[in-house]
PDB file of N, CA and C in Angstrom:
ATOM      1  N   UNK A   1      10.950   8.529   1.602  1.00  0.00           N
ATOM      2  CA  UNK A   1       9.596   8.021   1.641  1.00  0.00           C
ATOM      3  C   UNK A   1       9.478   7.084   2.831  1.00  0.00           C
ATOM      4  N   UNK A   2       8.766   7.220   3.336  1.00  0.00           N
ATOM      5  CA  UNK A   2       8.422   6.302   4.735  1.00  0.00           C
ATOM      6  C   UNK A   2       7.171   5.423   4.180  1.00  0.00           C
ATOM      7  N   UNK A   3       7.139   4.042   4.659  1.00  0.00           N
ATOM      8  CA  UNK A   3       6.725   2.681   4.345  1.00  0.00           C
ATOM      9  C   UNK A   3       5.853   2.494   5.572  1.00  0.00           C
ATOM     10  N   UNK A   4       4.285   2.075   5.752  1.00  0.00           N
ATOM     11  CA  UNK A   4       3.787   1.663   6.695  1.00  0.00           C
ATOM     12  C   UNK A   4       3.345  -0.234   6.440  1.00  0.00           C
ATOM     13  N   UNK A   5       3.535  -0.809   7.343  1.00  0.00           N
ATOM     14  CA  UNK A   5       2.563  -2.191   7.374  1.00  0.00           C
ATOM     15  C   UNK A   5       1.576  -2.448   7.920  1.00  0.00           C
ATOM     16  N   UNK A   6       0.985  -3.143   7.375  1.00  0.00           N
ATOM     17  CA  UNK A   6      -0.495  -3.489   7.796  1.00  0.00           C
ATOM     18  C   UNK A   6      -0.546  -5.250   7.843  1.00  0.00           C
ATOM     19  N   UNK A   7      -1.151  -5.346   9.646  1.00  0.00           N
ATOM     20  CA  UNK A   7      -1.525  -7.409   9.222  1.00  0.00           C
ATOM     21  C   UNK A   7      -2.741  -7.168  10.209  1.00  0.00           C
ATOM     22  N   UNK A   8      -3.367  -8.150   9.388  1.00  0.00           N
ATOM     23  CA  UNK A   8      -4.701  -8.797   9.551  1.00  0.00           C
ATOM     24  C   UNK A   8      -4.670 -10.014   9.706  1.00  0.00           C
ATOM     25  N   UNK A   9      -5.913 -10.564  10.259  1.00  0.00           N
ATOM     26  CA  UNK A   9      -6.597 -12.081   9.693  1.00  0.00           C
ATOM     27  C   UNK A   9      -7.901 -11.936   9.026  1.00  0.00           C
ATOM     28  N   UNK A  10      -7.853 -12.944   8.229  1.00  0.00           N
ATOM     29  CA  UNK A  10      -9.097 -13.226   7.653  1.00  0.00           C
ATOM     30  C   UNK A  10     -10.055 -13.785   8.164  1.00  0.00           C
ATOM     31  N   UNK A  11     -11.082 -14.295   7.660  1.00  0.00           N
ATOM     32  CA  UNK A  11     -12.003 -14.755   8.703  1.00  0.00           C
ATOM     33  C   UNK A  11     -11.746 -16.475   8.858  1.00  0.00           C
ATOM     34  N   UNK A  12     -11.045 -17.093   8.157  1.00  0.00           N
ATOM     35  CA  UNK A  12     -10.380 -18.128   8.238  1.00  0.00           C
ATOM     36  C   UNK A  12      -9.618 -18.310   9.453  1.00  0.00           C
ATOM     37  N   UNK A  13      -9.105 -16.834   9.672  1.00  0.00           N
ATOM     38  CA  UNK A  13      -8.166 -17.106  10.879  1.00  0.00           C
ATOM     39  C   UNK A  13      -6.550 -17.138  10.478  1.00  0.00           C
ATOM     40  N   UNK A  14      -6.605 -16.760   8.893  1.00  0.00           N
ATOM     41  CA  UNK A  14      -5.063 -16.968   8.076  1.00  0.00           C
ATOM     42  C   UNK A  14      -4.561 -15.428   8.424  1.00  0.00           C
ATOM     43  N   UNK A  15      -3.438 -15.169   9.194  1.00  0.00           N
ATOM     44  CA  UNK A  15      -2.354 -13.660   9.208  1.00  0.00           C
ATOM     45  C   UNK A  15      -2.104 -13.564   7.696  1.00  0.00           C
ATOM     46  N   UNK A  16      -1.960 -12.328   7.654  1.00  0.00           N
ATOM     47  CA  UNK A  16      -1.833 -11.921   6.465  1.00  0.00           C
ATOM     48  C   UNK A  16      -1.002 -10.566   6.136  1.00  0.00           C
ATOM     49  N   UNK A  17       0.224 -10.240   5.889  1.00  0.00           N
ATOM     50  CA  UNK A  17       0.868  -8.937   6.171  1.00  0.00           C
ATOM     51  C   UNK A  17       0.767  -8.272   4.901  1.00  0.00           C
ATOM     52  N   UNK A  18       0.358  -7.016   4.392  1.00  0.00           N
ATOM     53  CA  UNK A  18       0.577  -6.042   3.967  1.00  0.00           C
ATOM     54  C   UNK A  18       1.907  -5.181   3.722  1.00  0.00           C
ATOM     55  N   UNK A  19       2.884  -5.161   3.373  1.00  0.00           N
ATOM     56  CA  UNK A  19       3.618  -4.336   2.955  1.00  0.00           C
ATOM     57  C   UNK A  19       4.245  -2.916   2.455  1.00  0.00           C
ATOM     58  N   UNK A  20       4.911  -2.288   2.495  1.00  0.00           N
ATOM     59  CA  UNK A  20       5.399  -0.931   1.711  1.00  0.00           C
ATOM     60  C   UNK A  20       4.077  -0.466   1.066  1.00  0.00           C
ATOM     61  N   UNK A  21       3.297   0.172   2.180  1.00  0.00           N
ATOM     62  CA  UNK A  21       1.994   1.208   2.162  1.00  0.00           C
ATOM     63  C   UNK A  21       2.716   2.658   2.149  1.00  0.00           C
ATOM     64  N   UNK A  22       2.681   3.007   1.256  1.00  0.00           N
ATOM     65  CA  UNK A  22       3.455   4.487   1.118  1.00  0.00           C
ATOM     66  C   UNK A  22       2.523   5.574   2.356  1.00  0.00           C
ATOM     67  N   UNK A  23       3.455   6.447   3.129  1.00  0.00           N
ATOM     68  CA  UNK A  23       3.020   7.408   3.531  1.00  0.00           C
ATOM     69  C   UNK A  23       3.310   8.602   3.092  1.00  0.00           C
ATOM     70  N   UNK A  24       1.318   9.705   3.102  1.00  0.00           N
ATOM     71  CA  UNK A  24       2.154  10.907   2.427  1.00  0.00           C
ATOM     72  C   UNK A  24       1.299  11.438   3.200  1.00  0.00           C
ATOM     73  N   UNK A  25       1.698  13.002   3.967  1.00  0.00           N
ATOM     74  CA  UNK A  25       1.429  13.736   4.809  1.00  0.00           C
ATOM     75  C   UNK A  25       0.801  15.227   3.829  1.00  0.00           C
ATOM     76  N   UNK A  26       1.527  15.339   2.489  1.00  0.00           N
ATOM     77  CA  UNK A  26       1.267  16.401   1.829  1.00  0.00           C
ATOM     78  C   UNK A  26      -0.211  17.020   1.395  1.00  0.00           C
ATOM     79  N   UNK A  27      -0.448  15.380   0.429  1.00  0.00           N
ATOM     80  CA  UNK A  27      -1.164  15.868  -0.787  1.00  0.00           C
ATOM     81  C   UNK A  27      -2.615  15.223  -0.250  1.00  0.00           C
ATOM     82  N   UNK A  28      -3.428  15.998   0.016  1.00  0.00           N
ATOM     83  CA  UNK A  28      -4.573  15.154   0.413  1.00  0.00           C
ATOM     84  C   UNK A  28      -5.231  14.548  -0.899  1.00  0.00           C
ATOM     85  N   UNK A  29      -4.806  14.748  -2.107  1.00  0.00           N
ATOM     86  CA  UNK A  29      -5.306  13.960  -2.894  1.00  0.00           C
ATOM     87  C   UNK A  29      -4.895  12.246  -2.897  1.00  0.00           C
ATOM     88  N   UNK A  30      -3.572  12.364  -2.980  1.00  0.00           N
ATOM     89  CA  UNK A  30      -2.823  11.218  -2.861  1.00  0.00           C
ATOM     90  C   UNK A  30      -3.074  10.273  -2.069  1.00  0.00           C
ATOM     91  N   UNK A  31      -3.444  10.491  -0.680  1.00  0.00           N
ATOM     92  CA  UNK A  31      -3.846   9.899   0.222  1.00  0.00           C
ATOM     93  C   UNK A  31      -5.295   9.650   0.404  1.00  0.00           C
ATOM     94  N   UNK A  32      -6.011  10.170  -0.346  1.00  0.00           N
ATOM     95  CA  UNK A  32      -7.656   9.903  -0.521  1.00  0.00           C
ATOM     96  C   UNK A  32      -7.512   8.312  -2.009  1.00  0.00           C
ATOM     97  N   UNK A  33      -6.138   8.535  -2.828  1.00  0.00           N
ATOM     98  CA  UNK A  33      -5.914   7.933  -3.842  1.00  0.00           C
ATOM     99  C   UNK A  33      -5.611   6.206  -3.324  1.00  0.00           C
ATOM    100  N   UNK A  34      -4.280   6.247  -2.334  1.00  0.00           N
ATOM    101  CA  UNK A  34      -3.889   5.894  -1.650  1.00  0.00           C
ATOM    102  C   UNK A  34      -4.587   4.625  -1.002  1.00  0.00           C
ATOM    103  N   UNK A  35      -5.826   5.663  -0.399  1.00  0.00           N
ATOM    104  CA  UNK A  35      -6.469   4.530   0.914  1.00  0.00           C
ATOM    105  C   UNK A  35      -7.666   4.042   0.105  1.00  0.00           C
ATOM    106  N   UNK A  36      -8.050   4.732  -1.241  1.00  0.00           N
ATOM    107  CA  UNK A  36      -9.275   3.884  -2.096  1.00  0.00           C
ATOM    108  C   UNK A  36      -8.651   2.645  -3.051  1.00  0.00           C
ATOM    109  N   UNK A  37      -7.278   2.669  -3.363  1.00  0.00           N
ATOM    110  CA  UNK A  37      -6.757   1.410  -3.966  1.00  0.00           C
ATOM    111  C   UNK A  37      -6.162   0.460  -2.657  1.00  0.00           C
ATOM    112  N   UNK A  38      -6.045   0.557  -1.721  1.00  0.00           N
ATOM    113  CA  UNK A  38      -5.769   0.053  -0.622  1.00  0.00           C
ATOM    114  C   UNK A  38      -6.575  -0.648   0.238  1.00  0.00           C
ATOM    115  N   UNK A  39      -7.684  -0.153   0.155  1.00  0.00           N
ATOM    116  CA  UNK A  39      -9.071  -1.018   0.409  1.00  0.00           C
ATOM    117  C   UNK A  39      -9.716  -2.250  -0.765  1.00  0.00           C
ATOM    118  N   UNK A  40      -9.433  -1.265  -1.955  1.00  0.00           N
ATOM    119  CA  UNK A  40      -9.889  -2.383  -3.268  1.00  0.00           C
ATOM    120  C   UNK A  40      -8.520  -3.726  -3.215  1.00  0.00           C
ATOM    121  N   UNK A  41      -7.695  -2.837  -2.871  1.00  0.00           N
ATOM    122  CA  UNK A  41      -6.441  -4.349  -2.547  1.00  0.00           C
ATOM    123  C   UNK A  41      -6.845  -5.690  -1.784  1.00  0.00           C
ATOM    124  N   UNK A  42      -7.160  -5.000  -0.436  1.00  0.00           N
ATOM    125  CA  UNK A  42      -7.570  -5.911   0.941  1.00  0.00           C
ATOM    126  C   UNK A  42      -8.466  -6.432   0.701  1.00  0.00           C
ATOM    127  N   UNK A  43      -9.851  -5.898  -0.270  1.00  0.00           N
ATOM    128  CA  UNK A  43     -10.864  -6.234  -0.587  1.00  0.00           C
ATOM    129  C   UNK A  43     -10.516  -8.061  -1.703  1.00  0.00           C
ATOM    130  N   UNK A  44      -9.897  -7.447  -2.306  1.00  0.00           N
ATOM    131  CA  UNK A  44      -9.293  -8.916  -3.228  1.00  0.00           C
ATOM    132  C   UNK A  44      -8.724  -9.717  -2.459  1.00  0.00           C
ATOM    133  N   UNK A  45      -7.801  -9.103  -1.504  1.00  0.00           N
ATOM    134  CA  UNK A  45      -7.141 -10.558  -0.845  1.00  0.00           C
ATOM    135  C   UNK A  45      -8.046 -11.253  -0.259  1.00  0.00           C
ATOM    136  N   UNK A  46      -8.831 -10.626   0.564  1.00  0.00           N
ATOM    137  CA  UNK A  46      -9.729 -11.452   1.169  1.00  0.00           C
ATOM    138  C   UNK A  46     -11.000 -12.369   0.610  1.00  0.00           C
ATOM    139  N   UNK A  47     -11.002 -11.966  -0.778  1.00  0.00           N
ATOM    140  CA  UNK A  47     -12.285 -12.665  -1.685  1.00  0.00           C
ATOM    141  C   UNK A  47     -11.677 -13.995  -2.115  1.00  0.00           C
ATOM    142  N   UNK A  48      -9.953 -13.776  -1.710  1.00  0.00           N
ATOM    143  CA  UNK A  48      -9.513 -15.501  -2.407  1.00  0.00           C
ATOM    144  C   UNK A  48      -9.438 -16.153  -0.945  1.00  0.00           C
ATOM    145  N   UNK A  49      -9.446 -17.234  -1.836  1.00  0.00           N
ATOM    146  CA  UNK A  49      -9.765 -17.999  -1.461  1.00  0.00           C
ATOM    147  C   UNK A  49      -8.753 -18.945  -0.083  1.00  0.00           C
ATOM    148  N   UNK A  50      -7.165 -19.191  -1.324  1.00  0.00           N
ATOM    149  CA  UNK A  50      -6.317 -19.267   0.201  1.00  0.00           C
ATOM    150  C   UNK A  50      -5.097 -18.254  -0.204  1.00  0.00           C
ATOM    151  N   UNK A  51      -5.250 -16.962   0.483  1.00  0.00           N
ATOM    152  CA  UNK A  51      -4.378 -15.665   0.488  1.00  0.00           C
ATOM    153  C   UNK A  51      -2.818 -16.295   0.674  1.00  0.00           C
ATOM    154  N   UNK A  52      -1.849 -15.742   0.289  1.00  0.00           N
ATOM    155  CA  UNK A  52      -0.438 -15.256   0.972  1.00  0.00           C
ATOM    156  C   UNK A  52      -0.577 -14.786   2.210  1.00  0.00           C
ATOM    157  N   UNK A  53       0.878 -14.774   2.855  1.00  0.00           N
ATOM    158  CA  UNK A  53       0.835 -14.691   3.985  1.00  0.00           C
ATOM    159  C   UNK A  53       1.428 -13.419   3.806  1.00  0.00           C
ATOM    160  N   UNK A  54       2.045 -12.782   2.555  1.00  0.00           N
ATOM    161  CA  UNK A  54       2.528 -11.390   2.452  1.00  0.00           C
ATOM    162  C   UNK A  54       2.554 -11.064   1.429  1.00  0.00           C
ATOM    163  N   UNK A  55       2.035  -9.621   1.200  1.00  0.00           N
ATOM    164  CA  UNK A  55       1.711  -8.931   0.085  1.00  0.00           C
ATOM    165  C   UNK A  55       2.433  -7.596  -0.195  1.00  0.00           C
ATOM    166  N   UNK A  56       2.735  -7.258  -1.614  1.00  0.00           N
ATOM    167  CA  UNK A  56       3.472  -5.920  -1.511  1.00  0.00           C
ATOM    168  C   UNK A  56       2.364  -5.059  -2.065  1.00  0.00           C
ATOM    169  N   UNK A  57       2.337  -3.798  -1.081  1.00  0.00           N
ATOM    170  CA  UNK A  57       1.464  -2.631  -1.782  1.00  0.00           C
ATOM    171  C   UNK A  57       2.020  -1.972  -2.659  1.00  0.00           C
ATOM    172  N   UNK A  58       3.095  -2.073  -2.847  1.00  0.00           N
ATOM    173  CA  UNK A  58       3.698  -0.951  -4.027  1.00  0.00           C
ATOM    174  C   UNK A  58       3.954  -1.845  -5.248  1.00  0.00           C
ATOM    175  N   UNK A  59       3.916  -3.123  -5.133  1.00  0.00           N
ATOM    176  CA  UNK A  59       4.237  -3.719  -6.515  1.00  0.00           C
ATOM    177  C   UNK A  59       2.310  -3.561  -6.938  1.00  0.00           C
ATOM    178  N   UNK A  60       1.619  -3.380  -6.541  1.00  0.00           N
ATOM    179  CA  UNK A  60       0.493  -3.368  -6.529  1.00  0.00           C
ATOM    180  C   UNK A  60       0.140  -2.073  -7.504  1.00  0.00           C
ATOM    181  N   UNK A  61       0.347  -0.971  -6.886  1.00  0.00           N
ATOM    182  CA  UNK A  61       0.665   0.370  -7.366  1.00  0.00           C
ATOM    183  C   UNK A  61       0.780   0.993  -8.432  1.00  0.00           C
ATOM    184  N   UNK A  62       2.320  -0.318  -8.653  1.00  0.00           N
ATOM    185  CA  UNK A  62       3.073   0.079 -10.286  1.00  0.00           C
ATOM    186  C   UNK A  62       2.217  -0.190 -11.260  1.00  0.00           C
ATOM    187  N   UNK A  63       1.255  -1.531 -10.776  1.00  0.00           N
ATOM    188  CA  UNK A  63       0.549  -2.051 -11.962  1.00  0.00           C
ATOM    189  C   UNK A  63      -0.593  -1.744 -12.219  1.00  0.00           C
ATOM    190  N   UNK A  64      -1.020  -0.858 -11.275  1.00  0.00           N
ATOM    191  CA  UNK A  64      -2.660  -0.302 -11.590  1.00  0.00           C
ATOM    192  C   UNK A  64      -2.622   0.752 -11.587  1.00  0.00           C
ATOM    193  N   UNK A  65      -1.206   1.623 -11.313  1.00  0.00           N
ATOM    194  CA  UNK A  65      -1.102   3.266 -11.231  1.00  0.00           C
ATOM    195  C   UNK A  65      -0.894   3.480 -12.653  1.00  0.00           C
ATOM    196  N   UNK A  66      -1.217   4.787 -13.181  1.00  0.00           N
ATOM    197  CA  UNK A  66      -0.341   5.404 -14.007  1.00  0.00           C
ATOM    198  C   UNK A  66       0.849   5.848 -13.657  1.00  0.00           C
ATOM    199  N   UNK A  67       2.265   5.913 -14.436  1.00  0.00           N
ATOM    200  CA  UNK A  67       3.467   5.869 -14.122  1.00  0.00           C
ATOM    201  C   UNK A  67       3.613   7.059 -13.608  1.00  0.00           C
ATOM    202  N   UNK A  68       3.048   8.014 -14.464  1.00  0.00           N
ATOM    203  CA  UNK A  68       2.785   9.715 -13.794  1.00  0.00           C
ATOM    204  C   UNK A  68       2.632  10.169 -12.050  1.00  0.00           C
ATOM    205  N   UNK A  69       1.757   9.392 -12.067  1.00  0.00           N
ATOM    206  CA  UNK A  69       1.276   9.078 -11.005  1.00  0.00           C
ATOM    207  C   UNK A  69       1.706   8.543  -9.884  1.00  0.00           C
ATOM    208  N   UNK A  70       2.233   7.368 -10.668  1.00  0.00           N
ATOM    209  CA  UNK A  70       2.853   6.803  -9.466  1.00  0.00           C
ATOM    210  C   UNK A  70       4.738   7.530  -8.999  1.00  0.00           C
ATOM    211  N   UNK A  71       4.694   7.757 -10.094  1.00  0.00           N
ATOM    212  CA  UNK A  71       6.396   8.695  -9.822  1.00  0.00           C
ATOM    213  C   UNK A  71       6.042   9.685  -8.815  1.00  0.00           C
ATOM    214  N   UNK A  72       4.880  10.445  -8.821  1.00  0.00           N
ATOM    215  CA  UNK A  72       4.581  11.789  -8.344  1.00  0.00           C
ATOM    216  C   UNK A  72       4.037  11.298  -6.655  1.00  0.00           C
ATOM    217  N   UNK A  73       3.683  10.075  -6.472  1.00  0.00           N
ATOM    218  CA  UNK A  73       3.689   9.377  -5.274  1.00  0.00           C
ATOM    219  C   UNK A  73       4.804   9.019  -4.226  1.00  0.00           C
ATOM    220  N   UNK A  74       5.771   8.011  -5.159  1.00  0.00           N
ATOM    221  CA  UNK A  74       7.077   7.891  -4.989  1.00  0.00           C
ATOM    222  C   UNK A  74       8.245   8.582  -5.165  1.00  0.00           C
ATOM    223  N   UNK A  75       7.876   9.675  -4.692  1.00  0.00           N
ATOM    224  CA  UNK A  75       9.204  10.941  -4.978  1.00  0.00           C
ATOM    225  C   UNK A  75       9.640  10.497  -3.930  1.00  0.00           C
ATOM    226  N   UNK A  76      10.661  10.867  -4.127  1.00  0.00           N
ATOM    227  CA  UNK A  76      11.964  10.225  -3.141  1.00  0.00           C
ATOM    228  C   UNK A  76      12.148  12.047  -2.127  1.00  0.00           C
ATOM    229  N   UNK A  77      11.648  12.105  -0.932  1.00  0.00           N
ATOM    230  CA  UNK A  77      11.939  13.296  -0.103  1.00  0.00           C
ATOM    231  C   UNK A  77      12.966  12.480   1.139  1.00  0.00           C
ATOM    232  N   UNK A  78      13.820  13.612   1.081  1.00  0.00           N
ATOM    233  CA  UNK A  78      14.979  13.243   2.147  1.00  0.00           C
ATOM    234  C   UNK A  78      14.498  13.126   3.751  1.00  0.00           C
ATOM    235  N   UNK A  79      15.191  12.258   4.212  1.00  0.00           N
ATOM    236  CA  UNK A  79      14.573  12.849   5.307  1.00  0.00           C
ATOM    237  C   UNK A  79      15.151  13.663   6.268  1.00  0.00           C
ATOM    238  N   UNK A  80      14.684  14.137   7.362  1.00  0.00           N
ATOM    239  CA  UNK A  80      15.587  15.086   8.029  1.00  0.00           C
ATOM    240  C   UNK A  80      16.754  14.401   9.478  1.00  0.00           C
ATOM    241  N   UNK A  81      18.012  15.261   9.239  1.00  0.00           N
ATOM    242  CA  UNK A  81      18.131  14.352  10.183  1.00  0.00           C
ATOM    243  C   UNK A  81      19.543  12.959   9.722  1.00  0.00           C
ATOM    244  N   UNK A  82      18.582  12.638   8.169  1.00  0.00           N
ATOM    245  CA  UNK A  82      19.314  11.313   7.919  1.00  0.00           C
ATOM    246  C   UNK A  82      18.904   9.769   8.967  1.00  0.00           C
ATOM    247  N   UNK A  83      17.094  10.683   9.292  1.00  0.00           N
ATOM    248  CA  UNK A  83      17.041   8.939  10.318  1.00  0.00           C
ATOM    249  C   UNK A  83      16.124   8.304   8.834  1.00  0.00           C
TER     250      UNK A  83
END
């Protein structure tokens, strides 16, 4: 599974890093799934008031995914190569 990050500022001017954003190339569902809880994420950080300076997307995931779901996200594919 390959991991993307994401940093921003707020309008405060506070950095703010994003974390283990799962990438998936497959399932266009997943990734329509993906980038609509990923926005509702960013959307919260930024409504508080004084944010973290780092956030995990996948602990995020576990707790608002169904487990089904989220297993079928987090499948573990090899990669090629071994990079």
């Amino acid at each position: 599974m390959l991991w993307k990050t994401l940093e921003f500022k707020t309008l405060n001017g506070q950095k703010v890093k994003v974390i283990e954003i799962p990438v998936v190339k497959e399932d266009p569902l997943l990734q329509i799934l993906i980038r609509k809880h990923l926005q509702s994420f960013i959307y919260t950080i930024t409504q508080g008031d004084q944010p973290n300076h780092c956030y995990s997307f996948n602990d995020y995931l576990k707790k608002t995914l169904k487990w089904n779901i989220y297993e079928r996200l987090i499948q573990k594919s090899p990669l090629p190569y071994h990079a």
